[in-house]
Protein backbone atom coordinates (compact mmCIF):
# COMPACT_ATOMS: atom_id res chain seq x y z
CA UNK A 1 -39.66 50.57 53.12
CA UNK A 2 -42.46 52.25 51.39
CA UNK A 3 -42.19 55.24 48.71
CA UNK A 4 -45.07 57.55 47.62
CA UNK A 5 -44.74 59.52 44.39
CA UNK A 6 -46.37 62.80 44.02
CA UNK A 7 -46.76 64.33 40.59
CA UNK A 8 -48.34 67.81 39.47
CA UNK A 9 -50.85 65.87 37.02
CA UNK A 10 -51.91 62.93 39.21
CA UNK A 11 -55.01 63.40 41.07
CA UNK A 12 -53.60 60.76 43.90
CA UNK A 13 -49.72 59.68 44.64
CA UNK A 14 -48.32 56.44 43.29
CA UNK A 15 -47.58 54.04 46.34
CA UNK A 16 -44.83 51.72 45.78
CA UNK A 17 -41.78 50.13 47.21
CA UNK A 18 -37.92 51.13 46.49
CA UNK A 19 -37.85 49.63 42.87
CA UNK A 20 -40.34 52.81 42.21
CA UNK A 21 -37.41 54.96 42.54
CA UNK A 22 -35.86 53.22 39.35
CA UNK A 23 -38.53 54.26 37.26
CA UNK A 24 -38.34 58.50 38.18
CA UNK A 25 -37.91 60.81 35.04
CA UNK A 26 -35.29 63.43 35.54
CA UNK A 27 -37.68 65.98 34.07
CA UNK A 28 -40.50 64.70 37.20
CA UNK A 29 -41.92 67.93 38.49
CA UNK A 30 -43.06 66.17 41.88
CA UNK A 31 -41.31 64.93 44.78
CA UNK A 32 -41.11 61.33 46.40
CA UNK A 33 -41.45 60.56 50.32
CA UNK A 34 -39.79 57.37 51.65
CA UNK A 35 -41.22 56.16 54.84
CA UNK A 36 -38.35 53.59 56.55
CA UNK A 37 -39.91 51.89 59.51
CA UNK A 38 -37.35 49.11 61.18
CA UNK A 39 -35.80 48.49 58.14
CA UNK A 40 -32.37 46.78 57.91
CA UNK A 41 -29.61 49.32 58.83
CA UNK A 42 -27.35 48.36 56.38
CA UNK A 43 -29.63 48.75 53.44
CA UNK A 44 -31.12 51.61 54.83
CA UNK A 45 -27.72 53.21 55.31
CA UNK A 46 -27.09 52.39 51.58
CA UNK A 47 -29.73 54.18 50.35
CA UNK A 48 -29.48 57.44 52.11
CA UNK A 49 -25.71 57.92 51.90
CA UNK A 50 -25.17 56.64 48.05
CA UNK A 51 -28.41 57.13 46.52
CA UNK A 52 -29.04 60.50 48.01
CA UNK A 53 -26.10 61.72 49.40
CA UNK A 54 -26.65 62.37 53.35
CA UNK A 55 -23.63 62.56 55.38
CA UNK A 56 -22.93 59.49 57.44
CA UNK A 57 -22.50 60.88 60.42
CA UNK A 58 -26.01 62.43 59.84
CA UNK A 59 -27.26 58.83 59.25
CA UNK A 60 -25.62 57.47 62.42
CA UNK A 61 -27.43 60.38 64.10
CA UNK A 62 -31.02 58.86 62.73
CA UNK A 63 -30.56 55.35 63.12
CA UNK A 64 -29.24 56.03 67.27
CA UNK A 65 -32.20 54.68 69.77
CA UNK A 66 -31.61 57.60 72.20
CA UNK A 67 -30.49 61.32 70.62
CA UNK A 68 -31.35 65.08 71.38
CA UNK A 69 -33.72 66.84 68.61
CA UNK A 70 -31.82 68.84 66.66
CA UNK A 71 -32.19 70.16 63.36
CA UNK A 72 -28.73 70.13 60.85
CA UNK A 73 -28.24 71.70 57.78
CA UNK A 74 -26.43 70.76 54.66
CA UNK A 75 -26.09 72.15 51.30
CA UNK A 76 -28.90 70.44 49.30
CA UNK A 77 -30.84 69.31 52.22
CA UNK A 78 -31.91 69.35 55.95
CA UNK A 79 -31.83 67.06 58.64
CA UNK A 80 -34.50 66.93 61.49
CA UNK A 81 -34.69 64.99 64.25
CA UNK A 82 -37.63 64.58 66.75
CA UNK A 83 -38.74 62.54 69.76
CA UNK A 84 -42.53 61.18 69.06
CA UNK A 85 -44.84 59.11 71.16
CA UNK A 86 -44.93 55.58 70.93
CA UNK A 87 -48.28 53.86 69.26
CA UNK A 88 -49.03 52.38 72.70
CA UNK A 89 -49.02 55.58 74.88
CA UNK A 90 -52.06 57.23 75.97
CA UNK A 91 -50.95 59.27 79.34
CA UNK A 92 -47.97 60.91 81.08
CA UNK A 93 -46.54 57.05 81.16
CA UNK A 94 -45.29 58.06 78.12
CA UNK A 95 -42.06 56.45 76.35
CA UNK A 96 -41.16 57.95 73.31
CA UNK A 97 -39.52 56.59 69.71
CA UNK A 98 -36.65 58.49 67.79
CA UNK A 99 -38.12 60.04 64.49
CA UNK A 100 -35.73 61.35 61.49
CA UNK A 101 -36.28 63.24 58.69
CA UNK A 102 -34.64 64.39 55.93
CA UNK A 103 -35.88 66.89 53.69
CA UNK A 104 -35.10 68.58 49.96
CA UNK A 105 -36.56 70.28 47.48
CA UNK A 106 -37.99 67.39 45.64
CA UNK A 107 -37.62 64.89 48.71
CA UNK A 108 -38.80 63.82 52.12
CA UNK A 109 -36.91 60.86 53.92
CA UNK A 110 -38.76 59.46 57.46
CA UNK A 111 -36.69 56.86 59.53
CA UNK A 112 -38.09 55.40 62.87
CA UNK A 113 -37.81 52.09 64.36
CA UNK A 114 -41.10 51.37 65.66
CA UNK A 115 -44.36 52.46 64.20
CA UNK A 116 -45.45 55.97 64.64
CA UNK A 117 -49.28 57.43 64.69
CA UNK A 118 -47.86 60.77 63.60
CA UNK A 119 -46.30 59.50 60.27
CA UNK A 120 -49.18 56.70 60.10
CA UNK A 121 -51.74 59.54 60.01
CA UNK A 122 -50.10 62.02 57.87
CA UNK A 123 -49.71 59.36 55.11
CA UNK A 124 -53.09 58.07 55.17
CA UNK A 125 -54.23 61.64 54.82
CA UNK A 126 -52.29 62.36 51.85
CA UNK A 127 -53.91 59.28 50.33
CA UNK A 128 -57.14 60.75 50.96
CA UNK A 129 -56.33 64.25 50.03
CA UNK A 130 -56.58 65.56 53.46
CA UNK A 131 -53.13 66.89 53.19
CA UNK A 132 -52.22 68.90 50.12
CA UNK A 133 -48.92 67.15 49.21
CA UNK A 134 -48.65 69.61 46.35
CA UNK A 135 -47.31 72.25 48.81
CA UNK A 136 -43.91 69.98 48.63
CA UNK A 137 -41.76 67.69 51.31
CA UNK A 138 -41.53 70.91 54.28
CA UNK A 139 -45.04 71.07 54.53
CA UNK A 140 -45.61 67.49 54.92
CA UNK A 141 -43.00 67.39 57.40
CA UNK A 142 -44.57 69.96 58.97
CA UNK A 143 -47.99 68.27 59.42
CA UNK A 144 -45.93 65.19 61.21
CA UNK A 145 -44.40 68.09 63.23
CA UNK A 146 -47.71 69.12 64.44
CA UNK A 147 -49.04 65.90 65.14
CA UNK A 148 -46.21 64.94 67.38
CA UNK A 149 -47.13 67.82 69.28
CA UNK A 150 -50.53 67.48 69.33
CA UNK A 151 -50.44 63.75 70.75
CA UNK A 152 -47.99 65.07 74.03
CA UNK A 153 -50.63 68.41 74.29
CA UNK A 154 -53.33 66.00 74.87
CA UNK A 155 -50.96 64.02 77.19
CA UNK A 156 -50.20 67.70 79.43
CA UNK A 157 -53.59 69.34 79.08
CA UNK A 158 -54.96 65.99 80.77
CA UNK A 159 -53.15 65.58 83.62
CA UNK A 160 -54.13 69.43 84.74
CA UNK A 161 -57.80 67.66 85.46
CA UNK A 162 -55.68 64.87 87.55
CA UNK A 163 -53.59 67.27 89.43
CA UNK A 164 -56.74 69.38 90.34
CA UNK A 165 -58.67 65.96 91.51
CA UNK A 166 -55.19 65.10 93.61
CA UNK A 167 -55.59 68.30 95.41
CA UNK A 168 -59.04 67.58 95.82
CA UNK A 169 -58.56 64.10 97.28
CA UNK A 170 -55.74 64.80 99.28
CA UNK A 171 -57.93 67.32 101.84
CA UNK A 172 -61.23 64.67 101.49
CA UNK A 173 -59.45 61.72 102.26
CA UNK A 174 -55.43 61.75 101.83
CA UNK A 175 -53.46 58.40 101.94
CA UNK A 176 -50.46 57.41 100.90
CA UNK A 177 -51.02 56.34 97.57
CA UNK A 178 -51.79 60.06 96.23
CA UNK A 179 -48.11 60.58 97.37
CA UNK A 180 -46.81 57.69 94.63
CA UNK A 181 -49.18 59.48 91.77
CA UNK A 182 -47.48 62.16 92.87
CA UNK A 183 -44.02 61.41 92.97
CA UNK A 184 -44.54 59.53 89.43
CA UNK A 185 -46.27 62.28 87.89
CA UNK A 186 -42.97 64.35 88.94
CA UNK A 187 -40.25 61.62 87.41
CA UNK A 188 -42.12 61.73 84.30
CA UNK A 189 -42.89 65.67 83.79
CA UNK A 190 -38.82 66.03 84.76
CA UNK A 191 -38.62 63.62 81.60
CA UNK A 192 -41.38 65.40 79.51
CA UNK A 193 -39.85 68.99 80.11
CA UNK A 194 -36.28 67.88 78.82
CA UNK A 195 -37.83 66.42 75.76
CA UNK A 196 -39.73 69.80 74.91
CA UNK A 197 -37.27 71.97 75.92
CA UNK A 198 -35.35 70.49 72.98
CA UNK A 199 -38.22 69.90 70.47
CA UNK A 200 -38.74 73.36 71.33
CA UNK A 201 -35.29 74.84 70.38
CA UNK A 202 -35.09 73.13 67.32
CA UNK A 203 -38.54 73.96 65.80
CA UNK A 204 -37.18 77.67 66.84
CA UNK A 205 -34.72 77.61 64.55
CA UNK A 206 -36.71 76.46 61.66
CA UNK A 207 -39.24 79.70 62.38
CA UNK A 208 -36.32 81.56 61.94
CA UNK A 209 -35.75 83.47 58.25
CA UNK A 210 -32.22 81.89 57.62
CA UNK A 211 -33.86 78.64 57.41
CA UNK A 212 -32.93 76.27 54.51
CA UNK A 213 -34.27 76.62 51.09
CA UNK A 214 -36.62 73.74 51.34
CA UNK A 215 -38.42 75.01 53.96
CA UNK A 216 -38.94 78.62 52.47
CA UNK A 217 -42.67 78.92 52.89
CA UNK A 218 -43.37 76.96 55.09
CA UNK A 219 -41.49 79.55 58.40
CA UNK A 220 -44.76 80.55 59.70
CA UNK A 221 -46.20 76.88 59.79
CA UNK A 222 -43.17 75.86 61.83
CA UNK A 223 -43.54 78.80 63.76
CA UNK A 224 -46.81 77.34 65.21
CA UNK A 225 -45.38 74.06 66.29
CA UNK A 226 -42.44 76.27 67.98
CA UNK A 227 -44.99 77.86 69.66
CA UNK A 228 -47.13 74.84 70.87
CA UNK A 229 -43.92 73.09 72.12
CA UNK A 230 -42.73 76.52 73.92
CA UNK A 231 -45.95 76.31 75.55
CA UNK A 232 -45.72 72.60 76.63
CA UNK A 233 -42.27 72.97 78.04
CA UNK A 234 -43.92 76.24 79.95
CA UNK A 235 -46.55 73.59 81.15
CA UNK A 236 -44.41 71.03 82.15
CA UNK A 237 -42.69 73.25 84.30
CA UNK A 238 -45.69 74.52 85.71
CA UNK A 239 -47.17 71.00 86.51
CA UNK A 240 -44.19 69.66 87.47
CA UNK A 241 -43.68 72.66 90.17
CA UNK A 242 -47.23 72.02 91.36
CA UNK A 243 -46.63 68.43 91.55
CA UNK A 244 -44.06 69.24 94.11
CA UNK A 245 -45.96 71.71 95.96
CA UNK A 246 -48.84 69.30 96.17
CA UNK A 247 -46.29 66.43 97.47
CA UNK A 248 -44.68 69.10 99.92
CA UNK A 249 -48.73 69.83 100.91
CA UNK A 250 -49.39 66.43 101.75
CA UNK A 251 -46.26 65.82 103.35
CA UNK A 252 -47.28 68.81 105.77
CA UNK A 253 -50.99 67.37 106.83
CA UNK A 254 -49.43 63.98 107.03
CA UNK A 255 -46.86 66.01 109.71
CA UNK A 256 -49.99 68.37 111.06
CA UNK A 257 -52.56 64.85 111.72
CA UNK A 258 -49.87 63.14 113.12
CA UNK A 259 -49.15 66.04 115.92
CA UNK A 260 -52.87 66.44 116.24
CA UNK A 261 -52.83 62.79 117.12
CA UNK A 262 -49.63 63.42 119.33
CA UNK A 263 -51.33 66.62 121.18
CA UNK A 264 -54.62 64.81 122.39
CA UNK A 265 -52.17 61.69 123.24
CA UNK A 266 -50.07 63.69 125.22
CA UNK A 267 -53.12 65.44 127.17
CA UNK A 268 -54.58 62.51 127.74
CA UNK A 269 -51.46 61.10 129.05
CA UNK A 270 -50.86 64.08 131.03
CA UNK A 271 -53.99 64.02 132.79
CA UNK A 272 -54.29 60.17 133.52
CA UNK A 273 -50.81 60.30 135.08
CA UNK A 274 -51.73 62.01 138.10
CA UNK A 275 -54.93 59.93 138.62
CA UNK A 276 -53.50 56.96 137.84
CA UNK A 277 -50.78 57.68 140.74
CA UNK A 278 -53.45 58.48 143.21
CA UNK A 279 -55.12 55.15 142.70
CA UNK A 280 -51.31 53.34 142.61
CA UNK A 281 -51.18 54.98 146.41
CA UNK A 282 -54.31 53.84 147.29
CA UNK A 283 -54.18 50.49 145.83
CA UNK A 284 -51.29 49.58 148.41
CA UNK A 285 -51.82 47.71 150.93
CA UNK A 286 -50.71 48.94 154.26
CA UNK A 287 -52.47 48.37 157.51
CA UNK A 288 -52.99 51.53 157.80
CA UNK A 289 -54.48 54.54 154.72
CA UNK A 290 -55.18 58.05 155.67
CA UNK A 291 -58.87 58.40 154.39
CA UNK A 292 -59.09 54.93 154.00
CA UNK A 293 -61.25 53.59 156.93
CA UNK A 294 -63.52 56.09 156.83
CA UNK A 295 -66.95 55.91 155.58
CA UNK A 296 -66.42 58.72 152.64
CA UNK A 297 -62.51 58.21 151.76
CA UNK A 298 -63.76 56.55 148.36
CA UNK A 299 -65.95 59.13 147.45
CA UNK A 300 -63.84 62.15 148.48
CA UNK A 301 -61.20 60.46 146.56
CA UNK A 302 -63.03 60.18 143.29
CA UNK A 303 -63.88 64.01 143.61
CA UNK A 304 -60.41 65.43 144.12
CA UNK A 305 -59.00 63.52 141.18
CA UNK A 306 -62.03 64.31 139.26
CA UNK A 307 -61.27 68.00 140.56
CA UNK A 308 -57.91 67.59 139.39
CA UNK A 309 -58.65 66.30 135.50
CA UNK A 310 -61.39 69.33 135.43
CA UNK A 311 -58.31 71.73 136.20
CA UNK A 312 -55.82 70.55 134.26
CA UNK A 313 -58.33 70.52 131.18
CA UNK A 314 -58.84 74.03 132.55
CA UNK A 315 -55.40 75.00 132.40
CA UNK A 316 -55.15 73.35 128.60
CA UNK A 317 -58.01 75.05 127.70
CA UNK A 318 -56.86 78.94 128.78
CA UNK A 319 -52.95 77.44 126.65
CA UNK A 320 -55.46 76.59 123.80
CA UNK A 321 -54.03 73.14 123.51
CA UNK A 322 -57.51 71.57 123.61
């Protein structure tokens, strides 16, 4: 548990652990931002229910592994929740970490479990003064907004370059393993496309104008992350779609090779078949052969079934099978 104090009159916040809340004047014009990363439930659930009032349900709803985003609104405060990227993930293997926030006027509470770049980022940068933390809690909560989305547009707008090599590769030289990238790429952009479909409808209702009090101001820099995540979910349905059509694509050379193969097999068959019968007769041996005691019955033998390959290549060639 980690709190940062920001005050009007300092030129950098005051970093500090709980105990710094003790020592808050009433009259404070700034705001404080607790960070909670794995801390124990119990304490943690102390804090935000008795300290600061949040509903418990609403804290049940943060400290859950696995829930929906959503965004809830109470009377002094709002509750936001939002699925972020893990520390470790760098591509559409993505798994994803539970991030909570709640937000008032002179207040912002993160919760996650794990570590998060987002948060990580946004807090070093209001150390350094990259992030104005004067604006108040919304915007700050907005900048961790955006860089959740940013980390999953990287994620998307990189695997367009994959998908276009995929196609590539799978006229060149297709094999089976393009088919697994494939079919993984799908599982995951199925995944992907739920989680923005809901990051998406949440942000939406904090670009709206009945948005809470706290976040008056800040509509139109909520609007943007709406937008970004409407345009994810847009591309995960598009790349998902083509991921399909590309597996569907391959599945249909793999099918068109394989009766190529079958054709020339099958002429081949079909032409050895009669030859190979004519020597069978041949190759018998009975006292007496038509043909076969004379001086030319090898010869003339080798012509007609020559003959007869030459016309039923003939014949395959007017049916356009060869």
């Amino acid at each position: 548990m980690r709190v940062m104090h920001i005050r009007p009159n300092l030129v950098s916040p005051i970093i500090g652990d709980l105990t710094l809340l003790d020592h808050l004047p009433d009259e404070d014009n700034g705001w404080i931002w607790i960070d909670l990363e794995h801390a124990d439930p119990q304490q943690e659930s102390r804090l935000l229910t008795q300290r600061f009032g949040i509903h418990p349900l609403a804290v049940q709803d943060a400290q859950r592994e696995r829930h929906p985003p959503k965004l809830e609104v109470f009377r002094e405060l709002a509750f936001l929740l939002m699925k972020g990227l893990t520390a470790d993930t760098e591509d559409i293997r993505f798994r994803t970490l539970q991030i909570a926030a709640f937000v008032g006027d002179r207040f912002l509470i993160t919760r996650r479990s794990e570590r998060s770049v987002s948060i990580e980022g946004v807090w070093n940068d209001a150390l350094t003064g990259e992030v104005d933390v004067g604006r108040g809690p919304a915007h700050v909560l907005y900048r961790i907004a955006r860089r959740v989305t940013d980390r999953y547009t990287k994620i998307v707008l990189g695997l367009e370059l994959r998908l276009d090599e995929l196609e590539d590769e799978m006229f060149q030289s297709p094999d089976d393993r393009l088919l697994a990238e494939l079919t993984e790429y799908n599982s995951h952009l199925k995944k992907l496309r739920r989680v923005m479909t809901y990051q998406h409808s949440t942000m939406s209702a904090l670009s709206r104008v009945d948005t809470p009090a706290c976040f008056v101001g800040t509509q139109h820099e909520f609007n943007d992350v709406y937008e970004n995540t409407e345009r994810l979910a847009s591309l995960c349905t598009l790349y998902q779609e083509l991921a399909v059509d590309l597996m569907q694509s391959y599945i249909s050379l793999t099918s068109h090779r394989l009766n190529q193969i079958i054709k020339v097999l099958t002429i081949v068959t079909v032409i050895f078949l009669p030859l190979g019968l004519i020597a069978g007769l041949y190759g018998m041996n009975f006292e007496f052969m038509p043909g076969a005691g004379g001086h030319y019955g090898f010869f003339l033998t080798l012509i007609a079934m020559t003959a007869l390959a030459a016309t039923l290549l003939l014949i395959f060639r007017r049916l356009r099978w060869v």
